[in-house]
N, C-alpha and C. Protein backbone atom coordinates (compact mmCIF):
# COMPACT_ATOMS: atom_id res chain seq x y z
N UNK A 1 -37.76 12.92 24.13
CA UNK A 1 -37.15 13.51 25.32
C UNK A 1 -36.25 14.65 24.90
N UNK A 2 -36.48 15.95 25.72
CA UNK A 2 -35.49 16.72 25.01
C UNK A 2 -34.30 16.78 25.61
N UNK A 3 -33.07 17.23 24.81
CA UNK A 3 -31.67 16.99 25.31
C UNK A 3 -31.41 18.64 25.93
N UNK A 4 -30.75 17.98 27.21
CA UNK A 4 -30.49 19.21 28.09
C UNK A 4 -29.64 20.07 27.29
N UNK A 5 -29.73 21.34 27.74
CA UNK A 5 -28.67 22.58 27.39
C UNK A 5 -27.30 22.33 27.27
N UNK A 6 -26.85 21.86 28.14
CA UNK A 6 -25.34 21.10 28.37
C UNK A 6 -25.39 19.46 28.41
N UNK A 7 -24.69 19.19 27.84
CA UNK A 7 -24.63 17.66 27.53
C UNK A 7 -23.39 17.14 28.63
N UNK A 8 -23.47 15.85 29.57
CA UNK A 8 -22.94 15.66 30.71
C UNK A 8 -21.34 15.35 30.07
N UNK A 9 -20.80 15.71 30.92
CA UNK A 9 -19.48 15.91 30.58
C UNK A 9 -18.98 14.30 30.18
N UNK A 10 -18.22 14.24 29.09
CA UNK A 10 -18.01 12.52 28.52
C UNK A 10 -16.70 12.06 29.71
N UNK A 11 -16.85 10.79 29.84
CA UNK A 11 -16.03 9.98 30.80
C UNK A 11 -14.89 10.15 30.33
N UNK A 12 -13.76 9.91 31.29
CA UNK A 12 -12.12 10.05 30.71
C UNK A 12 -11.63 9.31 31.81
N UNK A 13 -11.34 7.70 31.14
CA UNK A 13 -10.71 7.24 32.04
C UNK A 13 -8.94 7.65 32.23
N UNK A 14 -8.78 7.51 32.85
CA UNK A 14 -7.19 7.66 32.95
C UNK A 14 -6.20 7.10 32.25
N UNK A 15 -4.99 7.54 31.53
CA UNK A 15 -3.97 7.25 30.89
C UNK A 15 -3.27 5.77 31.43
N UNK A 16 -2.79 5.15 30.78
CA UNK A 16 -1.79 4.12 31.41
C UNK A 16 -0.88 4.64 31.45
N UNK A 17 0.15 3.97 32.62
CA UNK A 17 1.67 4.64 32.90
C UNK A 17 2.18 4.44 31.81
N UNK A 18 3.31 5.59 31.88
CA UNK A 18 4.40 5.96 30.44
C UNK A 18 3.36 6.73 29.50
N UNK A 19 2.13 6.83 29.34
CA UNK A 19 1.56 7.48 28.26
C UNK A 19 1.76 8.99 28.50
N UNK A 20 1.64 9.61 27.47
CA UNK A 20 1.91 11.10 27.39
C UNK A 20 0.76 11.72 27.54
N UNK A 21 0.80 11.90 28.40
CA UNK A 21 -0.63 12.84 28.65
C UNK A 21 -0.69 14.49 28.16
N UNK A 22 -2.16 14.29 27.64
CA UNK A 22 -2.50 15.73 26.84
C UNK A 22 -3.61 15.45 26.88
N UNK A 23 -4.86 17.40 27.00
CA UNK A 23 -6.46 17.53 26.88
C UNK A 23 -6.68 17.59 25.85
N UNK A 24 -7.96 16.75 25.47
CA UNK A 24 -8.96 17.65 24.83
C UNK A 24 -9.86 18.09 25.25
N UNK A 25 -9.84 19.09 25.11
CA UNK A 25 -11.32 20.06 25.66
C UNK A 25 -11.76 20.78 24.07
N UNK A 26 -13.43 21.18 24.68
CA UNK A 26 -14.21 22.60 24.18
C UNK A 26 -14.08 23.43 24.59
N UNK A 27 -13.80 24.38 24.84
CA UNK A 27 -13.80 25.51 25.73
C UNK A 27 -13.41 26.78 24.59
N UNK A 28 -14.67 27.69 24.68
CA UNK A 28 -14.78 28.89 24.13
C UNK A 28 -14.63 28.88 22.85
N UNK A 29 -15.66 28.26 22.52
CA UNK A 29 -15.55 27.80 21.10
C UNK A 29 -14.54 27.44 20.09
N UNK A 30 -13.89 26.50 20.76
CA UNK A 30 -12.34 25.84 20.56
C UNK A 30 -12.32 24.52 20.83
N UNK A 31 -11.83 23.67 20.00
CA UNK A 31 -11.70 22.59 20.23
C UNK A 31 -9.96 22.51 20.23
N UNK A 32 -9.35 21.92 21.26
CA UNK A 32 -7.99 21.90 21.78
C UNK A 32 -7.90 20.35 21.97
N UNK A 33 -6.49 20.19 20.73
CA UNK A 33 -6.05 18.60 21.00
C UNK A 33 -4.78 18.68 21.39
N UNK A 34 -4.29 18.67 22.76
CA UNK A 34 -3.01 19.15 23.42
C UNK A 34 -2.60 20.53 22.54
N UNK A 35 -2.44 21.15 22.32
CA UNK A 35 -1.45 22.50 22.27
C UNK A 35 -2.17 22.87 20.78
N UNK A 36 -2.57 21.63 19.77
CA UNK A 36 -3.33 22.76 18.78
C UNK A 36 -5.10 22.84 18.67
N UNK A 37 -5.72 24.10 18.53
CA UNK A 37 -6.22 24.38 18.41
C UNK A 37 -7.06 24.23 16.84
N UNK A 38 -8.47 23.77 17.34
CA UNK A 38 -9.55 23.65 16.40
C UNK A 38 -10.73 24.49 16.21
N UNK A 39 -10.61 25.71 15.78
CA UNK A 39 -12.20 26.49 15.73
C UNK A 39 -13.34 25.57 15.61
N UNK A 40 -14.74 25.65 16.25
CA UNK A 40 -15.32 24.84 16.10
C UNK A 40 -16.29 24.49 15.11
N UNK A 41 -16.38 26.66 14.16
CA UNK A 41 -16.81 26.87 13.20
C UNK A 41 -16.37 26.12 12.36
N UNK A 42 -15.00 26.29 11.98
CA UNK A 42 -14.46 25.19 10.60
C UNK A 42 -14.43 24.12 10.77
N UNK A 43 -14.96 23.04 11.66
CA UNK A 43 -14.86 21.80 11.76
C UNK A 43 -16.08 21.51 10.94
N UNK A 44 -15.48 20.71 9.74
CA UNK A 44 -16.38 20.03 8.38
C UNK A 44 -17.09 18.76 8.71
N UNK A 45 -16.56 18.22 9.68
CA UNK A 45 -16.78 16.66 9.65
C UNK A 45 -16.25 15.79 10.91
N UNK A 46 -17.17 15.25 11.80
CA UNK A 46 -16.29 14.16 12.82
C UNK A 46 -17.51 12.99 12.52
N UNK A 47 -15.93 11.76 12.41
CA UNK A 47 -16.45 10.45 12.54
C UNK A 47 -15.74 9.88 12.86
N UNK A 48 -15.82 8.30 12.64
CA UNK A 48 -15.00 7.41 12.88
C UNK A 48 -14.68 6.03 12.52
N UNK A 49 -13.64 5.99 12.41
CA UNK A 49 -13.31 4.92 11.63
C UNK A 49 -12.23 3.51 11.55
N UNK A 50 -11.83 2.93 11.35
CA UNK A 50 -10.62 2.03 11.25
C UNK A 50 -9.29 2.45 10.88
N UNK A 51 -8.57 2.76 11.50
CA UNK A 51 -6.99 2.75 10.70
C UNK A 51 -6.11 2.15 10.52
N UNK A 52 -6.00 1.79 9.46
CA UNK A 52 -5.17 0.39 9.32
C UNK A 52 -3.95 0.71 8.71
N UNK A 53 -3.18 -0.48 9.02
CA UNK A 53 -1.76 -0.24 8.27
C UNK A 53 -1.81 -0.40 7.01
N UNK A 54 -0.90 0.06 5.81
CA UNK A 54 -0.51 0.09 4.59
C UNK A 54 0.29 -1.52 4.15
N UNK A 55 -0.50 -2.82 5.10
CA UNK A 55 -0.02 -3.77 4.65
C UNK A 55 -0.05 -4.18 2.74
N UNK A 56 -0.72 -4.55 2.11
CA UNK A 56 -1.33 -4.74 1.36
C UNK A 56 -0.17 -3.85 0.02
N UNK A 57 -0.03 -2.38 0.16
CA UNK A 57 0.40 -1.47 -0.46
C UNK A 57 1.85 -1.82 0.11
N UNK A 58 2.64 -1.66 1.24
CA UNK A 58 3.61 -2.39 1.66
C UNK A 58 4.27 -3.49 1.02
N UNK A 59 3.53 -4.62 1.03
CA UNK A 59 4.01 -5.81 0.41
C UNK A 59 4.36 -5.81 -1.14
N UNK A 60 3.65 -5.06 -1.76
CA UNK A 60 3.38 -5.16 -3.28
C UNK A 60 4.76 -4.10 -3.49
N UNK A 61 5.15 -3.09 -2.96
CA UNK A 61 5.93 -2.59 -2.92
C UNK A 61 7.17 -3.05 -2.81
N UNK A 62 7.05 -3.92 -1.73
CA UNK A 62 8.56 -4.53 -1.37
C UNK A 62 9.29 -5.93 -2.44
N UNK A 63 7.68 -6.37 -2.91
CA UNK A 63 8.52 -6.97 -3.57
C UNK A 63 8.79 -6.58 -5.24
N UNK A 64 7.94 -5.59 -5.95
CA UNK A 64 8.53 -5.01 -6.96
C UNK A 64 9.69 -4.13 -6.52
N UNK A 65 10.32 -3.69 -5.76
CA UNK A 65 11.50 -3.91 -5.45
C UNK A 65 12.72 -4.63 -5.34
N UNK A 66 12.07 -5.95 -4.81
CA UNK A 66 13.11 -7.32 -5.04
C UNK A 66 13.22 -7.66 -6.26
N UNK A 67 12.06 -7.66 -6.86
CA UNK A 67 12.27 -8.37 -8.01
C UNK A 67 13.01 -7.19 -9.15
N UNK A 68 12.74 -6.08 -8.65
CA UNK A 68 13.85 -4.79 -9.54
C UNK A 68 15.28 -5.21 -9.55
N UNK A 69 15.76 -5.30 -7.70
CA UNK A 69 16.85 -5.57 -7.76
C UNK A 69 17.45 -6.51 -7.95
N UNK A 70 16.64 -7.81 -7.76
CA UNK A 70 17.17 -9.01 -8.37
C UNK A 70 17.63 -9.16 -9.85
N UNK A 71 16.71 -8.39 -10.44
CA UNK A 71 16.72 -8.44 -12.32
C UNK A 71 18.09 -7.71 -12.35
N UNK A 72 18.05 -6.53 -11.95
CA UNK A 72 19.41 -5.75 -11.82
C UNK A 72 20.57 -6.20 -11.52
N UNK A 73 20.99 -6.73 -10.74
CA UNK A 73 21.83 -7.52 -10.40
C UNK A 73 22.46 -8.62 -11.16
N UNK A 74 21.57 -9.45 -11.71
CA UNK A 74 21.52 -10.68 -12.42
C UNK A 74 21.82 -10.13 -14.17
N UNK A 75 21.10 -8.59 -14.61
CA UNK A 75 21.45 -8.03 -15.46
C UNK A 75 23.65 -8.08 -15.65
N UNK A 76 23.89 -7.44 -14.56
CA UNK A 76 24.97 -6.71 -14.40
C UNK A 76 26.41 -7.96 -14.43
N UNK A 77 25.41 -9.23 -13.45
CA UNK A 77 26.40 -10.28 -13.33
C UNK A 77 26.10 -10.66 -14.89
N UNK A 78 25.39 -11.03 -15.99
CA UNK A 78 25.74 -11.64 -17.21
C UNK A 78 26.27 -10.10 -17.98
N UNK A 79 26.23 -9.00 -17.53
CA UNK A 79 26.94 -8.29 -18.56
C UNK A 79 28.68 -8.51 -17.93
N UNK A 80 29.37 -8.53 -16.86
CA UNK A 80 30.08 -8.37 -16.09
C UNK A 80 30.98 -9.93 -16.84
N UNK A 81 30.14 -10.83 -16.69
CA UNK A 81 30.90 -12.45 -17.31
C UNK A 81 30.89 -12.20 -18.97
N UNK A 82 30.14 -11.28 -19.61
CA UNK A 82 30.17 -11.74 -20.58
C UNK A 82 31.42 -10.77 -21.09
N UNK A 83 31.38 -9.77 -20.80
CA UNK A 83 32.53 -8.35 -21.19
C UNK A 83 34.24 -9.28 -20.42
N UNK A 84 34.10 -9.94 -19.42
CA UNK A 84 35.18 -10.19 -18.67
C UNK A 84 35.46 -11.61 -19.61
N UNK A 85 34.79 -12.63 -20.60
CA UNK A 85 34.63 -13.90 -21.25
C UNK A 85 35.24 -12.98 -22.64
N UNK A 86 34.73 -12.49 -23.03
CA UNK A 86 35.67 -11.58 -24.18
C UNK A 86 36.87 -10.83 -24.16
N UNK A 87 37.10 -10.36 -23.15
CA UNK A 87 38.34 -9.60 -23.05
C UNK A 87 39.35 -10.84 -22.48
N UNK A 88 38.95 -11.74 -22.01
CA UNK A 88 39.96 -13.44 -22.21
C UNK A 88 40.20 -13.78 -23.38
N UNK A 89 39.42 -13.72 -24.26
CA UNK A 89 39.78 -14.98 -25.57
C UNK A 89 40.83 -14.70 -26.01
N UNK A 90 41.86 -15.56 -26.10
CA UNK A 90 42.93 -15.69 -26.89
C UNK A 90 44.15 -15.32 -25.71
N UNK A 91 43.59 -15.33 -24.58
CA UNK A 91 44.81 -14.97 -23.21
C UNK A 91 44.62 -15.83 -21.95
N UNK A 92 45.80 -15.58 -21.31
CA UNK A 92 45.94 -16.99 -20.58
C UNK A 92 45.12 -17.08 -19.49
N UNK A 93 43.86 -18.23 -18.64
CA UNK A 93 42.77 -17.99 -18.06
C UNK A 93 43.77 -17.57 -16.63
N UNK A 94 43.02 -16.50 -15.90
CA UNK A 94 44.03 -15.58 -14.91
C UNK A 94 43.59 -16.01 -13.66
N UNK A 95 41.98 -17.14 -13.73
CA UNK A 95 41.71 -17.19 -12.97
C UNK A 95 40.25 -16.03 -12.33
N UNK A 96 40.47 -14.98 -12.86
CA UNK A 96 39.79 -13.93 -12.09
C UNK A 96 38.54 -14.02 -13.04
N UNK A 97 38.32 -13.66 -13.58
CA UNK A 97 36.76 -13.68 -14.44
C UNK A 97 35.66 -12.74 -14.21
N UNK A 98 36.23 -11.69 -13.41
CA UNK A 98 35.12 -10.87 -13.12
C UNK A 98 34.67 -11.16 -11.35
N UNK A 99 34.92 -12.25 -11.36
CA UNK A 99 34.29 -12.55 -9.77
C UNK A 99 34.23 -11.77 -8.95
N UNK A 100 35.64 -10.83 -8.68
CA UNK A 100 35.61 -9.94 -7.67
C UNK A 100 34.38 -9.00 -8.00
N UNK A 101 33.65 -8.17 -8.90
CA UNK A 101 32.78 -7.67 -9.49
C UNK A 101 31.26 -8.03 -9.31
N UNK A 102 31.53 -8.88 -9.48
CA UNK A 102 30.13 -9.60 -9.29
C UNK A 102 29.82 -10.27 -8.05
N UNK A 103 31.08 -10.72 -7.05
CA UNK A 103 30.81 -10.23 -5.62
C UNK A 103 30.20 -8.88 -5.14
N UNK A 104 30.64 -8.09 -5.44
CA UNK A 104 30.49 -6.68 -4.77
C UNK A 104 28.80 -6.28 -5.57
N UNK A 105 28.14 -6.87 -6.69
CA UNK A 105 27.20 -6.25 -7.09
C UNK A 105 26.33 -6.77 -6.25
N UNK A 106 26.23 -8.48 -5.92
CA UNK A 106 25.46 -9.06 -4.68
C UNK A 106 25.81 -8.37 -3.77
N UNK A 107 26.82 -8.11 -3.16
CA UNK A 107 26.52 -7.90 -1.44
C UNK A 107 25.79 -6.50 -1.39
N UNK A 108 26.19 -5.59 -2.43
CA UNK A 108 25.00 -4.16 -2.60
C UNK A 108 23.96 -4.93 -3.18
N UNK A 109 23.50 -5.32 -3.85
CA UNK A 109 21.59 -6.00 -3.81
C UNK A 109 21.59 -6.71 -2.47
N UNK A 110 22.37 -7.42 -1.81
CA UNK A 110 21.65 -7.77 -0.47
C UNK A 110 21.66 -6.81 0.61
N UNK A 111 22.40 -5.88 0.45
CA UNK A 111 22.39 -5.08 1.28
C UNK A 111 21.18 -4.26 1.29
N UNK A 112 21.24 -3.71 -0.27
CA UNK A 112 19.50 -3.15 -0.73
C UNK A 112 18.40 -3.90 -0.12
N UNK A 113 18.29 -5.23 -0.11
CA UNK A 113 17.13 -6.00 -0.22
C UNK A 113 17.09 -5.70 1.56
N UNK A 114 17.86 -6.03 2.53
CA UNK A 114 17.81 -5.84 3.79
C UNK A 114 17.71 -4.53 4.57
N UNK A 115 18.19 -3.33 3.79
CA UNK A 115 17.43 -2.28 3.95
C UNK A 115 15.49 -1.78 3.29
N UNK A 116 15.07 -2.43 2.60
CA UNK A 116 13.58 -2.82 1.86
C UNK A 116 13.18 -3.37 2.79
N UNK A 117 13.59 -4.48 3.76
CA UNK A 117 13.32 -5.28 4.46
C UNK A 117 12.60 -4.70 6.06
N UNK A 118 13.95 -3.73 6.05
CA UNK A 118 13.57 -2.80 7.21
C UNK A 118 12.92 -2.04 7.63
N UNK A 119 12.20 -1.09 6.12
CA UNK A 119 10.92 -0.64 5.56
C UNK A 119 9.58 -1.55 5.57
N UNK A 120 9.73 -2.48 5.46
CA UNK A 120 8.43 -3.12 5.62
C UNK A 120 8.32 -3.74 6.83
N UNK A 121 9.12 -4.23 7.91
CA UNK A 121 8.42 -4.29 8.86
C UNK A 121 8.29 -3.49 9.97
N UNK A 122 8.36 -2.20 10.09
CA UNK A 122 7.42 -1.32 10.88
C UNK A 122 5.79 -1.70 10.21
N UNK A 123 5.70 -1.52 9.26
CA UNK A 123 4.15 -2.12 8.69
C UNK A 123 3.29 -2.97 8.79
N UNK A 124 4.01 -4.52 8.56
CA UNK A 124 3.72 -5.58 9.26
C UNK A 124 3.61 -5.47 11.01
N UNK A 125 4.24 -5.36 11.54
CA UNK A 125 4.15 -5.47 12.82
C UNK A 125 2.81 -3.90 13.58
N UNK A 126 2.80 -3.28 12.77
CA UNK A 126 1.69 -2.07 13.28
C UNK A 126 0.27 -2.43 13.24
N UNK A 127 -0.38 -2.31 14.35
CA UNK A 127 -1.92 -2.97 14.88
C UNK A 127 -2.63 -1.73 14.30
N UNK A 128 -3.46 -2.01 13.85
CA UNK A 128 -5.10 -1.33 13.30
C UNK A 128 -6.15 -0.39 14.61
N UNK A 129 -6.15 0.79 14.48
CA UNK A 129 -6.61 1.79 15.73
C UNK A 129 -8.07 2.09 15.08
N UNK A 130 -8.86 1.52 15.80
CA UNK A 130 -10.31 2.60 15.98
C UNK A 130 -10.07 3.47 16.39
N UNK A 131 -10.19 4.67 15.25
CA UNK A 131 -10.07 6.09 15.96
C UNK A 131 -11.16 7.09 15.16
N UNK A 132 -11.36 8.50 15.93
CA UNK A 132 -12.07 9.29 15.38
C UNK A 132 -11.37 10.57 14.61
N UNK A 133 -11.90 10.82 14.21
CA UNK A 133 -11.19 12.20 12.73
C UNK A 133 -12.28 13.15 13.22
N UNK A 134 -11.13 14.43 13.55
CA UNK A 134 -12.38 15.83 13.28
C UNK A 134 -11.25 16.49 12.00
N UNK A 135 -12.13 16.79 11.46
CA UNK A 135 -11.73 17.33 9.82
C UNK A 135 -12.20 18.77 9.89
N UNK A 136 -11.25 19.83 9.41
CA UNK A 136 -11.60 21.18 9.14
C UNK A 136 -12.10 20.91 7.71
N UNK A 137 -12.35 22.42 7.76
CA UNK A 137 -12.36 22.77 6.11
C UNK A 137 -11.36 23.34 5.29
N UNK A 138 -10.47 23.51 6.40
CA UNK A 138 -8.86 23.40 5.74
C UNK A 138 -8.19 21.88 5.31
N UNK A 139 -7.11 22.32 5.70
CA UNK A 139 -6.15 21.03 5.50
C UNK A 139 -5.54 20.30 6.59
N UNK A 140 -6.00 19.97 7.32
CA UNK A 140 -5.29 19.44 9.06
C UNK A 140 -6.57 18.80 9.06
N UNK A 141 -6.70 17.49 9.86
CA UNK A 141 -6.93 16.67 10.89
C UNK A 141 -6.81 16.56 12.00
N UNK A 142 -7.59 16.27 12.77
CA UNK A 142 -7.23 16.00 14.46
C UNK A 142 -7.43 14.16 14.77
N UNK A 143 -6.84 13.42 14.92
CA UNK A 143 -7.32 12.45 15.02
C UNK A 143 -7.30 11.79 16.58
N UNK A 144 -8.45 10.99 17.35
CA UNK A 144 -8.06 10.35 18.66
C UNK A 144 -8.22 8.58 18.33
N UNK A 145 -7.61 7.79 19.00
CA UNK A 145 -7.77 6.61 19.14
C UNK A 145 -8.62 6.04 20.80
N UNK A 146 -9.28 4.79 20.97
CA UNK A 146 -9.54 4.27 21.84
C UNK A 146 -9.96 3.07 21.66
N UNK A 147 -9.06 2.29 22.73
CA UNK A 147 -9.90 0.68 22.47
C UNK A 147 -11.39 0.51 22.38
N UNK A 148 -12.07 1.18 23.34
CA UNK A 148 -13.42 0.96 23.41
C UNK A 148 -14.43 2.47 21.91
N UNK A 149 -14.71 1.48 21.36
CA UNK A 149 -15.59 1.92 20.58
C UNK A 149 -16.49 3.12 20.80
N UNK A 150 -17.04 2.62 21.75
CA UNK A 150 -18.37 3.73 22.25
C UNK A 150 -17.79 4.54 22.88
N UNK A 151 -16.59 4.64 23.44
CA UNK A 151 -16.12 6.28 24.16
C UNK A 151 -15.78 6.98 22.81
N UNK A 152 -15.45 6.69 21.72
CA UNK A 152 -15.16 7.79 20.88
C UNK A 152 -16.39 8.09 20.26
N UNK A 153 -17.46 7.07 19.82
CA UNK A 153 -19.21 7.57 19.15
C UNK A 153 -19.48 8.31 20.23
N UNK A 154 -19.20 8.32 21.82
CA UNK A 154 -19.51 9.30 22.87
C UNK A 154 -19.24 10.43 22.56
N UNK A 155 -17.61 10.64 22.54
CA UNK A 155 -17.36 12.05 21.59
C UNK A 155 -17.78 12.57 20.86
N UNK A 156 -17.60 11.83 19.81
CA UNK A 156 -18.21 12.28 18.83
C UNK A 156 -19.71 13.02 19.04
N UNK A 157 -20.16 12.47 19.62
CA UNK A 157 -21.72 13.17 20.05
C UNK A 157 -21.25 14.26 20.76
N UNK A 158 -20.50 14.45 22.00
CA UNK A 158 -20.42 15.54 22.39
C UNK A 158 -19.49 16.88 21.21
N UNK A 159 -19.21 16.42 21.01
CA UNK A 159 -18.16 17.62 19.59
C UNK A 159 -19.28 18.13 18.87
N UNK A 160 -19.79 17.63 18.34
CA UNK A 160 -21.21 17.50 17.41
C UNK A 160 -22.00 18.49 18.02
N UNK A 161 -22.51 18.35 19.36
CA UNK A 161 -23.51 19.13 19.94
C UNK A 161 -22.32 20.40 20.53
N UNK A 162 -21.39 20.54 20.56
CA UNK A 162 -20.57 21.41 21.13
C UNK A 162 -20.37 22.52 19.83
N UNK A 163 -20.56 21.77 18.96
CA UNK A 163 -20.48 22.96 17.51
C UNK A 163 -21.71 23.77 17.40
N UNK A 164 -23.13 23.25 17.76
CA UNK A 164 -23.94 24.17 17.44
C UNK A 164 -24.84 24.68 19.28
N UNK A 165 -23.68 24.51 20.04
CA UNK A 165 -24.23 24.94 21.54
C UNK A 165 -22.88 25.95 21.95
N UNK A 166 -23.06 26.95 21.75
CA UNK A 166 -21.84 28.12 22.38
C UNK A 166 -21.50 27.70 23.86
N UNK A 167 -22.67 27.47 24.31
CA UNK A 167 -22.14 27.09 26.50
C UNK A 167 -21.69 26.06 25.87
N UNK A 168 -21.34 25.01 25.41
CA UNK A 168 -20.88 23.76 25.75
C UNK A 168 -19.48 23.41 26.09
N UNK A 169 -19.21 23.40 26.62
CA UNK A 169 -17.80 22.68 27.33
C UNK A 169 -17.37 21.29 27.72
N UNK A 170 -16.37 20.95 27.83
CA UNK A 170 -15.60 19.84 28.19
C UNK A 170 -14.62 19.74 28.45
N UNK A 171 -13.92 18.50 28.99
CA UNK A 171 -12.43 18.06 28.82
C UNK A 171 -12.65 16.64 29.03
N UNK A 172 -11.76 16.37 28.40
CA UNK A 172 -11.08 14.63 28.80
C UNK A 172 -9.44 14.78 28.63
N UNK A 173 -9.10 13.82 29.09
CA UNK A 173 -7.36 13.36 29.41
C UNK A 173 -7.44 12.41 27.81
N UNK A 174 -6.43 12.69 27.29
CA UNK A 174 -6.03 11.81 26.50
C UNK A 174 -4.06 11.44 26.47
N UNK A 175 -4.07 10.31 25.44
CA UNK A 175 -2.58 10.04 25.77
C UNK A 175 -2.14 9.97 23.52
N UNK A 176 -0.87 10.22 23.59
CA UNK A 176 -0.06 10.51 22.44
C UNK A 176 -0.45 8.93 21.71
N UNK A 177 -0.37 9.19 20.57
CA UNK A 177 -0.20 7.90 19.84
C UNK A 177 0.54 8.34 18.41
N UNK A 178 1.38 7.94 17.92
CA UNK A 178 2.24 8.25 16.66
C UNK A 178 1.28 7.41 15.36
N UNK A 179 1.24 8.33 14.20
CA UNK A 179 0.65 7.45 13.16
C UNK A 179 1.12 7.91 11.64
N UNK A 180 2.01 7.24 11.34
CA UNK A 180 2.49 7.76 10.13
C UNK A 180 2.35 7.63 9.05
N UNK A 181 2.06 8.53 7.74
CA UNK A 181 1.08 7.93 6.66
C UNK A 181 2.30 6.92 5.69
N UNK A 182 3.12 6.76 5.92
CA UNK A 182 3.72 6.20 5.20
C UNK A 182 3.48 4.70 6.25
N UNK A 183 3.05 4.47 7.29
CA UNK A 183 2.70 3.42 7.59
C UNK A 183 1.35 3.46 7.36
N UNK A 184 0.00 3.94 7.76
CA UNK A 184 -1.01 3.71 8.46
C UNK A 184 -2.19 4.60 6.86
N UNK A 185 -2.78 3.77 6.43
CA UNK A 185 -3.77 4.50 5.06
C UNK A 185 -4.98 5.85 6.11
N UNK A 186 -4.38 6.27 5.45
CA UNK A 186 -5.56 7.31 6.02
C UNK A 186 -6.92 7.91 5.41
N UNK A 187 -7.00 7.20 4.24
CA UNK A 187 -8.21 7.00 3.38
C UNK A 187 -8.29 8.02 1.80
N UNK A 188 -9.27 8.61 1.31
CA UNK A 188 -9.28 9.31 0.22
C UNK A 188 -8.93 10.75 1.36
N UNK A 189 -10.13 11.11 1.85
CA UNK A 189 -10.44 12.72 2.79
C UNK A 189 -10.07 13.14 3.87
N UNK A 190 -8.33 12.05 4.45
CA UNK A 190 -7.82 12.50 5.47
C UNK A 190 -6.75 12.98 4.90
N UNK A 191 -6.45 14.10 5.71
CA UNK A 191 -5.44 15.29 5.25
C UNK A 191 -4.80 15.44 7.05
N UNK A 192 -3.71 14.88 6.97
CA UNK A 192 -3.54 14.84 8.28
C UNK A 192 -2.55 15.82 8.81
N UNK A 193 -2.61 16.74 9.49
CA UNK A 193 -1.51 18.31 9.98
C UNK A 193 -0.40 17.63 10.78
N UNK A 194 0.67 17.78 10.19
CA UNK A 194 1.71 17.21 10.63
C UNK A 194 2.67 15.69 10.80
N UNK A 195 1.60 14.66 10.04
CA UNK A 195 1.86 13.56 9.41
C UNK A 195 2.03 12.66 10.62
N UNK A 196 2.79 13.17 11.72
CA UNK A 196 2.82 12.22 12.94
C UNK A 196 2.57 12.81 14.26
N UNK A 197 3.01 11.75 15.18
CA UNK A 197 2.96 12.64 16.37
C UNK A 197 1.75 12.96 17.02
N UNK A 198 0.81 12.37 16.57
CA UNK A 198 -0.67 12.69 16.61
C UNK A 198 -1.12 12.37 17.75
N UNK A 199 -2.48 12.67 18.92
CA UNK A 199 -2.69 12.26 19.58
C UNK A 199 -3.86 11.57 20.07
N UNK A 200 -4.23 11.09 20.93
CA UNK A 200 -5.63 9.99 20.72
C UNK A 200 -5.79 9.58 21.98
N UNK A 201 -7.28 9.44 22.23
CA UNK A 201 -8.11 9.07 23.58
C UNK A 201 -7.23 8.33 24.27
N UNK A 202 -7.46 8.31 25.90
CA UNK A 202 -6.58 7.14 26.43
C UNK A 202 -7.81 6.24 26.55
N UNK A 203 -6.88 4.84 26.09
CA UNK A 203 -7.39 3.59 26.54
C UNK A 203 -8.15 2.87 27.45
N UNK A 204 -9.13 2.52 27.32
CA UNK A 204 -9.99 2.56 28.49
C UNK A 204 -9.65 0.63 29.23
């Protein structure tokens, strides 16, 4: 069967309330994801994929951390008793021993450890987005998200045929979604323009 000249314009359901609404369209050989602009010539690559959080890399992180600062700490309290156990011998016990010292080195490692703490769960708590990647042949990304699977392989088909069809046009409504690489792996060949703030299909 051959595929018409213009390919039917892809569905766009509507945003949920509070979402930030922004287009993507084709139009004039441009691909527009709210306010930036994608030539359609340099677009290298659209697919799609899983994005998941940096659990895994997260965890391993947080706790060679703990266990840094724990060693550290525990370093400082036997250097702290042992320097404060020598500078006693032969004088009258004062009572003090360093304690005040080795208070203050715990409550900075717990304080450390509960700021580490605070770092890892934005991570933990961040849900995994099916989303699609259009990739230049520069250095920027465009990325969209959508619950439903097949509206973004929809896209994707229309982008695809919109690169090598000059008439082709579109729009859909999409809504904001934030994705930050220090939370969310973005793989070996995503190069993402602007690190956050990104925006993505609305939810169907």
């Amino acid at each position: 069967m051959e595929m018409p000249a213009v390919p039917p314009r892809p569905s766009a359901p509507p945003p949920p309330p509070l979402a930030q609404a922004v287009d993507l369209r084709v139009q004039k050989r441009l691909l527009w994801v709210g306010e930036a602009a994608y030539p359609l010539h340099n677009i290298a690559r659209v697919f799609t994929f899983v994005l998941r959080p940096r659990r895994k890399e997260a965890i391993a992180l947080f706790c060679k951390r703990v266990a840094l600062s724990v060693s550290t700490a525990t370093g400082f309290t036997v250097l702290i008793w042992l320097t404060t156990s020598l500078a006693s011998l032969g004088q009258p016990d004062d009572g003090g021993g360093g304690g005040g010292l080795i208070s203050f080195v715990w409550i900075v490692t717990l304080a450390t450890l509960v700021y580490f703490l605070t770092e890892l769960t934005p991570v933990l708590t961040a849900r995994s987005h099916f989303v699609l990647a259009v990739e230049t042949s520069g250095q920027s990304t465009a990325m969209v998200t959508s619950a439903d699977p097949n509206h973004l392989r929809q896209l994707v088909g229309h982008i695809s045929y919109a690169i090598d069809h000059p008439e082709a046009e579109f729009t859909v409504r999409v809504e904001g979604i934030s994705a930050s690489p220090q939370i969310y792996h973005f793989g070996d060949n995503i190069n993402m323009y602007g690190g956050s703030g990104n925006v993505g299909i609305a939810n169907s």
